[in-house]
N, C-alpha and C. Protein backbone atom coordinates (compact mmCIF):
# COMPACT_ATOMS: atom_id res chain seq x y z
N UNK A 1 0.80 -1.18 0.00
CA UNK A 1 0.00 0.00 0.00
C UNK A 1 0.85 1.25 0.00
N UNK A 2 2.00 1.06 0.97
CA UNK A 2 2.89 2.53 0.45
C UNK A 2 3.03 2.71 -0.74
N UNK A 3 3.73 1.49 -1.28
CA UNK A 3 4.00 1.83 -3.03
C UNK A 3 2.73 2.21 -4.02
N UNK A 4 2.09 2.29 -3.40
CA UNK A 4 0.80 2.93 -4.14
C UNK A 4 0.60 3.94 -3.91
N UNK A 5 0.35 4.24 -2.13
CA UNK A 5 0.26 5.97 -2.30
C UNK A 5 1.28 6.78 -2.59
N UNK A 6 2.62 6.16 -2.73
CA UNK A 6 3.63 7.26 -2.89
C UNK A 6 3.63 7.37 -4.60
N UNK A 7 3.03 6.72 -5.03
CA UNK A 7 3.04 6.69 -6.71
C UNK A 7 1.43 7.43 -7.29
N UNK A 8 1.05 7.55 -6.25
CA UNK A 8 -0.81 8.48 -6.36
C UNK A 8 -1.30 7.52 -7.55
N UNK A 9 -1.47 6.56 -7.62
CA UNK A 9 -1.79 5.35 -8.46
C UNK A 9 -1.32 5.05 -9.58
N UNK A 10 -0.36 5.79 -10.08
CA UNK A 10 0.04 5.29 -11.45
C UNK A 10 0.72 4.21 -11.22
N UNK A 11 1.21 3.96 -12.69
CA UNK A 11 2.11 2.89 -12.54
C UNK A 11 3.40 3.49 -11.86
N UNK A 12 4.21 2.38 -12.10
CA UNK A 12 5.81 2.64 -11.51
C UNK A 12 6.67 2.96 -12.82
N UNK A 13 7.72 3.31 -12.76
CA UNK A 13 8.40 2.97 -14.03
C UNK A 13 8.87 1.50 -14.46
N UNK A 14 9.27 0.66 -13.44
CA UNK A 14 9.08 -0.44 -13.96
C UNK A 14 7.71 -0.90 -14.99
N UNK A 15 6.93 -0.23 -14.72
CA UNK A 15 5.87 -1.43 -15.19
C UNK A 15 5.55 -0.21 -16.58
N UNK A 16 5.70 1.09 -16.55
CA UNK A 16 5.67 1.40 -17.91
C UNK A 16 7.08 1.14 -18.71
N UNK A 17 8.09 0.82 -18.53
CA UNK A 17 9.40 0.29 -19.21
C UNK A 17 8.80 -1.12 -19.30
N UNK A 18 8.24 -2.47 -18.84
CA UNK A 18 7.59 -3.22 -19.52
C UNK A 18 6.57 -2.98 -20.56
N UNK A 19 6.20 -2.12 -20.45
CA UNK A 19 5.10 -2.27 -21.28
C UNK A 19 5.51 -1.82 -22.56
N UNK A 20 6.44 -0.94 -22.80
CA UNK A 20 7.21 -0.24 -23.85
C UNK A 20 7.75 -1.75 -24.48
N UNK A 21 8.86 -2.77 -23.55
CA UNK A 21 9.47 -3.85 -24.26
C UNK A 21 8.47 -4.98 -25.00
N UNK A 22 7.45 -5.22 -23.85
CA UNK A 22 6.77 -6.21 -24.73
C UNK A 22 5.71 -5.94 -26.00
N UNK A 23 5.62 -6.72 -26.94
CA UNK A 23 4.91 -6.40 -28.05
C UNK A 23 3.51 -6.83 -27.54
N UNK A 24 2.54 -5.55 -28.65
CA UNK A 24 0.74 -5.17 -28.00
C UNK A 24 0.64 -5.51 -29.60
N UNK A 25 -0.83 -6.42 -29.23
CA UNK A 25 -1.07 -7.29 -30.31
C UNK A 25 -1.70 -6.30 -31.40
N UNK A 26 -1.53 -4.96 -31.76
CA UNK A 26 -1.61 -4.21 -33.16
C UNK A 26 -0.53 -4.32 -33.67
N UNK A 27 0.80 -4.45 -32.92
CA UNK A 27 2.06 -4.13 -33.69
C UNK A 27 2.39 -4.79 -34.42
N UNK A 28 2.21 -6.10 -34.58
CA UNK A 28 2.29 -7.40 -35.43
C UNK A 28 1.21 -7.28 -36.88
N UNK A 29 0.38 -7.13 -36.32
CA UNK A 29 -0.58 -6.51 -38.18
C UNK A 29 0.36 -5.06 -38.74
N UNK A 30 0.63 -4.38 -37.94
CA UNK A 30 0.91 -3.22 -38.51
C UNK A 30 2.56 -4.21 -39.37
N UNK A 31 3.24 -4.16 -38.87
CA UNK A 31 4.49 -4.72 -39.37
C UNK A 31 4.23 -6.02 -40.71
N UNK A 32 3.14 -6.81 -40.51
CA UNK A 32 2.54 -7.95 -41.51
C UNK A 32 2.55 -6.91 -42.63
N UNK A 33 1.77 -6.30 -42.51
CA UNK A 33 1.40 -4.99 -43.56
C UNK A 33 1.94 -3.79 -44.82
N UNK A 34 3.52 -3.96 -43.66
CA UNK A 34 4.09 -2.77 -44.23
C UNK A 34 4.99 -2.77 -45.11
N UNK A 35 5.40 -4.36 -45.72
CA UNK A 35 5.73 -4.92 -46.84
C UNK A 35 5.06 -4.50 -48.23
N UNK A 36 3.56 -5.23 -47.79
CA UNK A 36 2.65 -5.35 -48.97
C UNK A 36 2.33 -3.79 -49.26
N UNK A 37 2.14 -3.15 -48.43
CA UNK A 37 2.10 -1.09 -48.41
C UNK A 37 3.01 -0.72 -49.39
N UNK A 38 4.34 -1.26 -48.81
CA UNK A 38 5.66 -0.90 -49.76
C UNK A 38 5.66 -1.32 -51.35
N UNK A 39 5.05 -2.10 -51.50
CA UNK A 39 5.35 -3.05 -52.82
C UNK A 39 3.79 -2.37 -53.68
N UNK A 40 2.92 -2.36 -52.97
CA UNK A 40 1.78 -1.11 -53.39
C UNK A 40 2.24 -0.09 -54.15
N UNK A 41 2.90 0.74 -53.09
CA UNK A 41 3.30 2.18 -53.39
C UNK A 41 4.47 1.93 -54.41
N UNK A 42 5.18 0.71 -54.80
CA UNK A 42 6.18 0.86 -55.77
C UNK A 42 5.41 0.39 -56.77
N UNK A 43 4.36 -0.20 -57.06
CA UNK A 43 3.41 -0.71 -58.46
C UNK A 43 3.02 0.50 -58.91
N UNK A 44 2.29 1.31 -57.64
CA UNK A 44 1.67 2.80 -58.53
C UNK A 44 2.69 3.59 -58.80
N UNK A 45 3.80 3.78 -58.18
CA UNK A 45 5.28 4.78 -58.56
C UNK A 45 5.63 4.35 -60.49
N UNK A 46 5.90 2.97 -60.74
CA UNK A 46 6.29 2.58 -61.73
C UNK A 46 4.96 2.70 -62.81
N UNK A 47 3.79 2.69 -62.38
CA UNK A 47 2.71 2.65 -63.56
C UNK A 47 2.66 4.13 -63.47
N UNK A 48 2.67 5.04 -62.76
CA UNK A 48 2.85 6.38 -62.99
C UNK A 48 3.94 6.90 -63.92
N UNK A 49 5.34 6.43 -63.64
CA UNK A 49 6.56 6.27 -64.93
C UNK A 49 6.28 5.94 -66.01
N UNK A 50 5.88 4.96 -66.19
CA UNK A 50 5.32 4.10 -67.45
C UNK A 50 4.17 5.03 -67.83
N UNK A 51 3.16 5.42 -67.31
CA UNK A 51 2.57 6.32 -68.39
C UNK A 51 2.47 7.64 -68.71
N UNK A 52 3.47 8.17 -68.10
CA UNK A 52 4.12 9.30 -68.67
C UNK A 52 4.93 9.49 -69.40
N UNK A 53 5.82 8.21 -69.57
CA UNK A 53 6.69 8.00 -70.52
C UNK A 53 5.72 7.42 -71.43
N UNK A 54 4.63 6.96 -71.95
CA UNK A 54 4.41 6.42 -72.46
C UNK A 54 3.48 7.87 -73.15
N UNK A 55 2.76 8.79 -72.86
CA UNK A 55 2.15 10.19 -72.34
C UNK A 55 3.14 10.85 -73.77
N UNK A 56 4.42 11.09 -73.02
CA UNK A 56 5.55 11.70 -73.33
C UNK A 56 5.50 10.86 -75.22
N UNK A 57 6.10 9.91 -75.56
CA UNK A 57 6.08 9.29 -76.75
C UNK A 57 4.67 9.28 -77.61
N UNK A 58 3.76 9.47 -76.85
CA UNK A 58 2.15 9.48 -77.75
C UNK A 58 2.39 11.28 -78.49
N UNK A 59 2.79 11.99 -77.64
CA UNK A 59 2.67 13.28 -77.82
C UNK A 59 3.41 13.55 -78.82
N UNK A 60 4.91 13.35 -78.66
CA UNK A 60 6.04 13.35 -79.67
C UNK A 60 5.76 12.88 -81.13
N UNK A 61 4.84 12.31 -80.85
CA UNK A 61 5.22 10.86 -81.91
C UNK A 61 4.30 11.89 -83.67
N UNK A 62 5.08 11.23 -84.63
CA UNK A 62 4.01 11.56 -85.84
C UNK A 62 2.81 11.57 -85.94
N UNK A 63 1.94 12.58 -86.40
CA UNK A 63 0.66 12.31 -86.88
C UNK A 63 0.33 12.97 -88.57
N UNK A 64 -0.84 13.17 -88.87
CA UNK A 64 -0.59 14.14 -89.68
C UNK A 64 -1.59 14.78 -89.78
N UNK A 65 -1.84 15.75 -90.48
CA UNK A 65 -2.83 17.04 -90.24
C UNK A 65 -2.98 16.96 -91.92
N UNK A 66 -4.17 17.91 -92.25
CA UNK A 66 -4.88 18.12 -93.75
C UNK A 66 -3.73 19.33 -93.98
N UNK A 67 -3.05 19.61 -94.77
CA UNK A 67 -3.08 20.88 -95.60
C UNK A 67 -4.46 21.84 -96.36
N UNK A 68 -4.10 22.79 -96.84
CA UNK A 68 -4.86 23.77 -97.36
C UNK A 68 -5.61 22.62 -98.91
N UNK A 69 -4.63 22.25 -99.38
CA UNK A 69 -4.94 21.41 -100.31
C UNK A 69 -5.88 19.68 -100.09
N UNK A 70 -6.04 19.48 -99.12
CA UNK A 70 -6.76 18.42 -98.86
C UNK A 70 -5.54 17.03 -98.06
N UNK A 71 -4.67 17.19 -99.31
CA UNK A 71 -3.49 15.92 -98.63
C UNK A 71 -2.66 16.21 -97.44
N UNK A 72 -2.76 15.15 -96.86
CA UNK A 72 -2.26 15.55 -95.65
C UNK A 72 -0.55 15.91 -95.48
N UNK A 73 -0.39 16.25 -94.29
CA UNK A 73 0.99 16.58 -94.43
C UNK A 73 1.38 15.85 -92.95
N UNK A 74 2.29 15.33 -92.92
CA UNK A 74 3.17 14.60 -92.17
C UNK A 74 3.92 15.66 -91.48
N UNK A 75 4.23 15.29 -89.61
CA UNK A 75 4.53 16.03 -88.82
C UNK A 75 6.22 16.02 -89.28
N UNK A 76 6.54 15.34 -89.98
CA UNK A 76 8.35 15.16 -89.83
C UNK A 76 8.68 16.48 -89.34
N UNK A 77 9.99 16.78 -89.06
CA UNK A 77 10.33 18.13 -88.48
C UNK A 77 10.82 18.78 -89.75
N UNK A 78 11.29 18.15 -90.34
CA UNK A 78 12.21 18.40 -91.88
C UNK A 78 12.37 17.87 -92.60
N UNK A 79 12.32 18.44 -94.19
CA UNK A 79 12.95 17.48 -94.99
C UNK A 79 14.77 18.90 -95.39
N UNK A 80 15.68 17.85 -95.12
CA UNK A 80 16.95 18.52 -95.51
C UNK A 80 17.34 18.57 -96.84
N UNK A 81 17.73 19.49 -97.46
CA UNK A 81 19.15 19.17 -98.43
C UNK A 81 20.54 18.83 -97.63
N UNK A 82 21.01 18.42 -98.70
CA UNK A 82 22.19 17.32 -98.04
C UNK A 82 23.43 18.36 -97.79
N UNK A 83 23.61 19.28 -98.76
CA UNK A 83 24.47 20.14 -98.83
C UNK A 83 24.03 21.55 -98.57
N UNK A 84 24.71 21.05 -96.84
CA UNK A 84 24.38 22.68 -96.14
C UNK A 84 25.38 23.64 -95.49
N UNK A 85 26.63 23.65 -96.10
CA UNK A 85 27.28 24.50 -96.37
C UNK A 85 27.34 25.88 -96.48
N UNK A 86 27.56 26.79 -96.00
CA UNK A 86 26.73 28.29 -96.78
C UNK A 86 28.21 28.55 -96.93
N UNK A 87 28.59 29.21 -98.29
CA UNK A 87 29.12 30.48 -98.98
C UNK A 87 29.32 31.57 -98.16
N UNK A 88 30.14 32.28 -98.19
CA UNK A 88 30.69 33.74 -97.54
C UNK A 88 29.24 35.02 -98.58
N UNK A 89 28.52 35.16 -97.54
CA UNK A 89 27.78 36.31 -97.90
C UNK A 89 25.94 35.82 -98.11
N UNK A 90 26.57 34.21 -97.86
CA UNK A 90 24.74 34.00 -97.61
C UNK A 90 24.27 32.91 -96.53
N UNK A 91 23.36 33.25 -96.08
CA UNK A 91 22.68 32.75 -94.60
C UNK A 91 21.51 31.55 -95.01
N UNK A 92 21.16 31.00 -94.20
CA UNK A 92 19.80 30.51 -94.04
C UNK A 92 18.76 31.47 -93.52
N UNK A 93 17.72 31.51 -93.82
CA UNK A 93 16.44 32.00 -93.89
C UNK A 93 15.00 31.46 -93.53
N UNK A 94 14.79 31.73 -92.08
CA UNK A 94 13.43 31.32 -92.23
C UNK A 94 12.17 32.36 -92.11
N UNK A 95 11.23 31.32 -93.06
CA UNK A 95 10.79 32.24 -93.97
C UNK A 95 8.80 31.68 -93.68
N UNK A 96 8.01 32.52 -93.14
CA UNK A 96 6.48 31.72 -92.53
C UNK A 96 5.98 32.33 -93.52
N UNK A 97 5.51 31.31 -93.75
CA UNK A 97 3.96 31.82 -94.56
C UNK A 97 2.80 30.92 -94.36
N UNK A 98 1.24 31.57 -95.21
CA UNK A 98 0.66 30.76 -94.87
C UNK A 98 -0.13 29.58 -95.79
N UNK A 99 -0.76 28.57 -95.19
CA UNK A 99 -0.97 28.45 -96.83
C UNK A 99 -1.69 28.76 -97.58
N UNK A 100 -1.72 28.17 -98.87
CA UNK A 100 -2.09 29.24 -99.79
C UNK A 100 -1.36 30.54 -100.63
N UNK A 101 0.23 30.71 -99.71
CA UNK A 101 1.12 31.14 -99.93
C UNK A 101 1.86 30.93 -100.75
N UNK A 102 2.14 29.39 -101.33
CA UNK A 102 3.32 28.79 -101.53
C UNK A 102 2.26 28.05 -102.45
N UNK A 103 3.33 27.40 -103.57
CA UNK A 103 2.68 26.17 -104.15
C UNK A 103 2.94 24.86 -103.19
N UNK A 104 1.70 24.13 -103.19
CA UNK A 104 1.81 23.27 -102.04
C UNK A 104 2.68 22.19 -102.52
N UNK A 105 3.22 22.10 -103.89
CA UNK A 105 4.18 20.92 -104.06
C UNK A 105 5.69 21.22 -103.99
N UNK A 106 6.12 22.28 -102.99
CA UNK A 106 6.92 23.16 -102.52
C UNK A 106 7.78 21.99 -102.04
N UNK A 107 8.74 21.55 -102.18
CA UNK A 107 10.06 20.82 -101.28
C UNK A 107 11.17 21.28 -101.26
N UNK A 108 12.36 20.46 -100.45
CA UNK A 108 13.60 20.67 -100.32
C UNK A 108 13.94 20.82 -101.69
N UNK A 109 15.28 21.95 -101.84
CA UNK A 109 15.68 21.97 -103.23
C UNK A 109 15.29 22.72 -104.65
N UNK A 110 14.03 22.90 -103.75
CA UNK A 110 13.55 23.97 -105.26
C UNK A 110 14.05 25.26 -104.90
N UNK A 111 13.73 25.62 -106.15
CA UNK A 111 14.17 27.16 -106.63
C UNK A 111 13.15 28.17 -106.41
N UNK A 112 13.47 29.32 -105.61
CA UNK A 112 11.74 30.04 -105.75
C UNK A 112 12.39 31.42 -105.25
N UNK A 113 11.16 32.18 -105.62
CA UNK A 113 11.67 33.55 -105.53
C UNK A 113 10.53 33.89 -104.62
N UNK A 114 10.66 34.96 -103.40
CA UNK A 114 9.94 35.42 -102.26
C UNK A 114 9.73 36.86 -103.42
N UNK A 115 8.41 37.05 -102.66
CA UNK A 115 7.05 38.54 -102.95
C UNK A 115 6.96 38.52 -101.78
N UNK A 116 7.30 39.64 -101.72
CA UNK A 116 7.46 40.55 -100.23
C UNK A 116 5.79 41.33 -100.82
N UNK A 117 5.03 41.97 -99.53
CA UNK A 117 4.26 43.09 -99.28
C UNK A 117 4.54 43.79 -98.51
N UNK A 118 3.46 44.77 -98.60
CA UNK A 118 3.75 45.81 -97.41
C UNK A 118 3.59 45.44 -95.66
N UNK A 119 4.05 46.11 -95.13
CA UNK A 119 3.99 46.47 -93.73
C UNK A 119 3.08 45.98 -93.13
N UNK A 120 2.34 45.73 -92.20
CA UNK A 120 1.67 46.37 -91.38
C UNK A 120 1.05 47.67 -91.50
N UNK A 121 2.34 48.68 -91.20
CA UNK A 121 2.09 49.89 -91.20
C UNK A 121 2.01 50.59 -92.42
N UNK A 122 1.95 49.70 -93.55
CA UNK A 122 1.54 50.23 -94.69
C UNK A 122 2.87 50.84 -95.53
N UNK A 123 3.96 50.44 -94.63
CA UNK A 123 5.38 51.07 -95.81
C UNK A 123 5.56 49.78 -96.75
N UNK A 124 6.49 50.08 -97.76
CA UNK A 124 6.56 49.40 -98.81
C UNK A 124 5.94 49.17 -99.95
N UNK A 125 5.87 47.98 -100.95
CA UNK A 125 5.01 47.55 -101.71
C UNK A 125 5.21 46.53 -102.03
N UNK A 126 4.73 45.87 -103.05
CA UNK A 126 4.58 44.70 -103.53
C UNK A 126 5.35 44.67 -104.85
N UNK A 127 6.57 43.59 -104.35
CA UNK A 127 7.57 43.34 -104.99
C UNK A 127 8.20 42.18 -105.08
N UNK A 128 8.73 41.45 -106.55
CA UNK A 128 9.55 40.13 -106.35
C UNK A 128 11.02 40.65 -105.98
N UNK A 129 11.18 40.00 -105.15
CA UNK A 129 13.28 40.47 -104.79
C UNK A 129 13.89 39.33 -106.07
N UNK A 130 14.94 40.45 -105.98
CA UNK A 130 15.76 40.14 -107.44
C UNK A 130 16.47 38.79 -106.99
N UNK A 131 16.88 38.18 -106.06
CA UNK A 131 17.67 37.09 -105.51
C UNK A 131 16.66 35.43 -105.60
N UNK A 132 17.29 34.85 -106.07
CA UNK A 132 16.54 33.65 -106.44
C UNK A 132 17.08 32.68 -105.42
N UNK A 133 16.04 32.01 -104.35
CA UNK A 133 16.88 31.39 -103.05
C UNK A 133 16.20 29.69 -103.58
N UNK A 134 17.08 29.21 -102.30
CA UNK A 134 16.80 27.26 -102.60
C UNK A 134 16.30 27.19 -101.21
N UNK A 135 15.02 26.40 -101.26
CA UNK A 135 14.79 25.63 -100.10
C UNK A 135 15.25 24.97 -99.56
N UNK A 136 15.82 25.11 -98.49
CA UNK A 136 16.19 23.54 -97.65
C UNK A 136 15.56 23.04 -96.75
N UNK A 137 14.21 23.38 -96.12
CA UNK A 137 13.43 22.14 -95.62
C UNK A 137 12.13 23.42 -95.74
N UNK A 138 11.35 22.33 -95.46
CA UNK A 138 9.29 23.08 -95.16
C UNK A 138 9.02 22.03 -93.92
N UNK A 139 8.76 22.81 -93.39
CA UNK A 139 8.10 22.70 -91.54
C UNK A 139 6.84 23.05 -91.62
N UNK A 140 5.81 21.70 -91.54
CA UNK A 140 4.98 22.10 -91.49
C UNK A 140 4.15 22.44 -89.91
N UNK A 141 2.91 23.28 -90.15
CA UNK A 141 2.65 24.15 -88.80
C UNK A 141 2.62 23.18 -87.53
N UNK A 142 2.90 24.16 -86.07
CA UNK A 142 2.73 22.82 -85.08
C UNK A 142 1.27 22.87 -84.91
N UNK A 143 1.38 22.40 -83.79
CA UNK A 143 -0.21 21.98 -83.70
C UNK A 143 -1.17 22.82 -83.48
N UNK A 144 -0.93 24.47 -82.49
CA UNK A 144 -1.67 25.13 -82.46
C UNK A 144 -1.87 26.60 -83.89
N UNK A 145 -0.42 26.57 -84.22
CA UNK A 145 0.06 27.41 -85.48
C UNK A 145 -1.09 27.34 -86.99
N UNK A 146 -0.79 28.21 -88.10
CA UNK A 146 -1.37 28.13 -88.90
C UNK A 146 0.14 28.22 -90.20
N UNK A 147 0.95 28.67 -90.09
CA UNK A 147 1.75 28.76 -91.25
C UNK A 147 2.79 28.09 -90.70
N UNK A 148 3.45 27.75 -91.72
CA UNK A 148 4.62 26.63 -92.17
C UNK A 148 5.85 27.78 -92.26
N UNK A 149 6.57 27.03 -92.18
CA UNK A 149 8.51 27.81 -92.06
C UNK A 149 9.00 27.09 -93.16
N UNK A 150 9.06 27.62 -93.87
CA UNK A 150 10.02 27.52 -95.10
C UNK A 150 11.21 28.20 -95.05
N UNK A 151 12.51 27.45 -94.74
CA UNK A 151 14.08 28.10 -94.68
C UNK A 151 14.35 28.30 -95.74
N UNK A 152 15.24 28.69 -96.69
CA UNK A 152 15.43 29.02 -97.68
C UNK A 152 17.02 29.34 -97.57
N UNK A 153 18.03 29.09 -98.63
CA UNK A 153 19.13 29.25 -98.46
C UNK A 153 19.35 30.93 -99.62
N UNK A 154 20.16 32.02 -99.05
CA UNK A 154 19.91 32.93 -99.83
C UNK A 154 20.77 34.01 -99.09
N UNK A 155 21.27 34.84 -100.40
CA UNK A 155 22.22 36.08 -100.29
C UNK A 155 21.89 36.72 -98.76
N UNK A 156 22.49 37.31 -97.68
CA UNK A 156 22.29 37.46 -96.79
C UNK A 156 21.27 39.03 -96.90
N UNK A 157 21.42 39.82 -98.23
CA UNK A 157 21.01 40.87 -97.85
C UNK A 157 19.10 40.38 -98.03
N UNK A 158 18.85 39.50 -98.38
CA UNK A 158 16.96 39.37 -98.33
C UNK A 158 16.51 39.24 -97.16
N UNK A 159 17.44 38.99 -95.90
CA UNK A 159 16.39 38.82 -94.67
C UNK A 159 16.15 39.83 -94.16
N UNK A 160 16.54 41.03 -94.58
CA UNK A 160 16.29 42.35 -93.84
C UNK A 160 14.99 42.94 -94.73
N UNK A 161 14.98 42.78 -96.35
CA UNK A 161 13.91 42.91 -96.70
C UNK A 161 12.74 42.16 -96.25
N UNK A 162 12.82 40.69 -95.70
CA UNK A 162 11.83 39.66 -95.21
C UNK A 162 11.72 40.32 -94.10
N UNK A 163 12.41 40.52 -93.50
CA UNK A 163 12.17 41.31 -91.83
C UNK A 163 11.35 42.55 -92.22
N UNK A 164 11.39 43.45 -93.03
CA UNK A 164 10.61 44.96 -92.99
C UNK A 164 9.02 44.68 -93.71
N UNK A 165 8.99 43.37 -94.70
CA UNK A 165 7.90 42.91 -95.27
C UNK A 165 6.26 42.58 -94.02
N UNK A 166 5.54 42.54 -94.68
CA UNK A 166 4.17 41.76 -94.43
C UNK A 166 4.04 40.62 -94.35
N UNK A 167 3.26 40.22 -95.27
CA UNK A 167 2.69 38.38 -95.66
C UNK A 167 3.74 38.42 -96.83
N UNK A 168 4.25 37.42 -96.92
CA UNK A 168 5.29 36.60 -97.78
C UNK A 168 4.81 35.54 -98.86
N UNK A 169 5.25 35.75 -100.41
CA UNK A 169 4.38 34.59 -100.72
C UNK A 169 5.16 33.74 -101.81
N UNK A 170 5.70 32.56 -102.17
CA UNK A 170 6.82 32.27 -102.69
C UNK A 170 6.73 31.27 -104.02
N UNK A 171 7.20 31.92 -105.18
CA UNK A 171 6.84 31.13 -106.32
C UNK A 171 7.85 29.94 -106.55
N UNK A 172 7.65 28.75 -107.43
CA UNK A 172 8.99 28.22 -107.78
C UNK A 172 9.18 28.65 -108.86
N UNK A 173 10.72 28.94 -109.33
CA UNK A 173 11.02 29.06 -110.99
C UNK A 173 11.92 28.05 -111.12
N UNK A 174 12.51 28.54 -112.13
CA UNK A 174 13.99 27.70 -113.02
C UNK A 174 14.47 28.46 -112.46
N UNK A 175 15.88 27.61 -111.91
CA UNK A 175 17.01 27.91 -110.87
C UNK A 175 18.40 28.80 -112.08
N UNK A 176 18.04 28.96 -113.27
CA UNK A 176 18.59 29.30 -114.41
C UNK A 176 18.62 30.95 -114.13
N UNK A 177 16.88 31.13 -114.30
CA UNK A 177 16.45 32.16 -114.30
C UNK A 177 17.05 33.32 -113.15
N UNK A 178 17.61 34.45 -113.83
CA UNK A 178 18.03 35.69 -112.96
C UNK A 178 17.09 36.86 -112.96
């Protein structure tokens, strides 16, 4: 009875330091458990990977869209010429337009001459530039876009006229023709 009233009824520390060592029959489910939890949470970790990577490659991947002309056009990023080299005094050029702009049987390699318009602000006019450039790839639009990038290989002084221009619109000729 002393050891009781001098403890105002709690336990002793002995008997809460037992109770801490021996195992209380939740701890055994909890521990059964925390395997199969683990191996859970690594199924949804990896199917979450997997379809974002998988997300990621659907998105990337080719499709193709209608052109202005009906046939479709393929997402490729480019078609190249092989020989891309530039000469002292001429650049690559990219060059948007829209379609309807361009003849749609427009590829790598042809010959074509840019018609510049006016401004915006209404300076300029409507003119063929004297410089006859070569395509080297057509990009067609991304997905939310409406015009295509046509690069063009060409004397460096046309991109400053392409830069001060409007809507752009690009014929093919004979690569002869000056």
């Amino acid at each position: 009875m002393a050891e009781a009233s001098s403890n105002f009824g709690a336990p002793g520390i002995g008997d809460r330091l037992s109770a801490l060592r021996t195992s209380q029959p939740g701890t055994q489910a909890l521990t059964a458990t925390t395997p199969k939890r683990m191996r859970m949470e690594l199924l949804i970790g990896v199917v979450v990977i997997l379809a974002g990577i998988t997300m990621a490659l659907f998105l990337s991947g080719g499709s193709s869209t209608p052109s202005s002309d009906g046939n479709p056009v393929t997402s490729s990023p480019k078609i190249e010429v092989r020989d891309s080299h530039l000469m002292a005094g001429e650049a690559f050029v990219a060059i948007a337009v829209e379609p309807g702009s361009f003849p749609p049987s427009l590829t790598a390699g042809d010959t074509v001459r840019v018609v510049v318009t006016p401004s915006n602000g209404g300076t300029g006019s409507v003119r063929i530039l004297k410089e006859v450039t070569v395509v080297t790839s057509v990009t067609p639009p991304a997905d939310m876009g409406t015009q295509f990038i046509v690069t063009v290989r060409a004397p460096e002084s046309i991109a400053t006229a392409i830069a001060a221009s409007g809507p752009l619109h690009l014929s093919i000729v004979n690569g002869e023709s000056q």
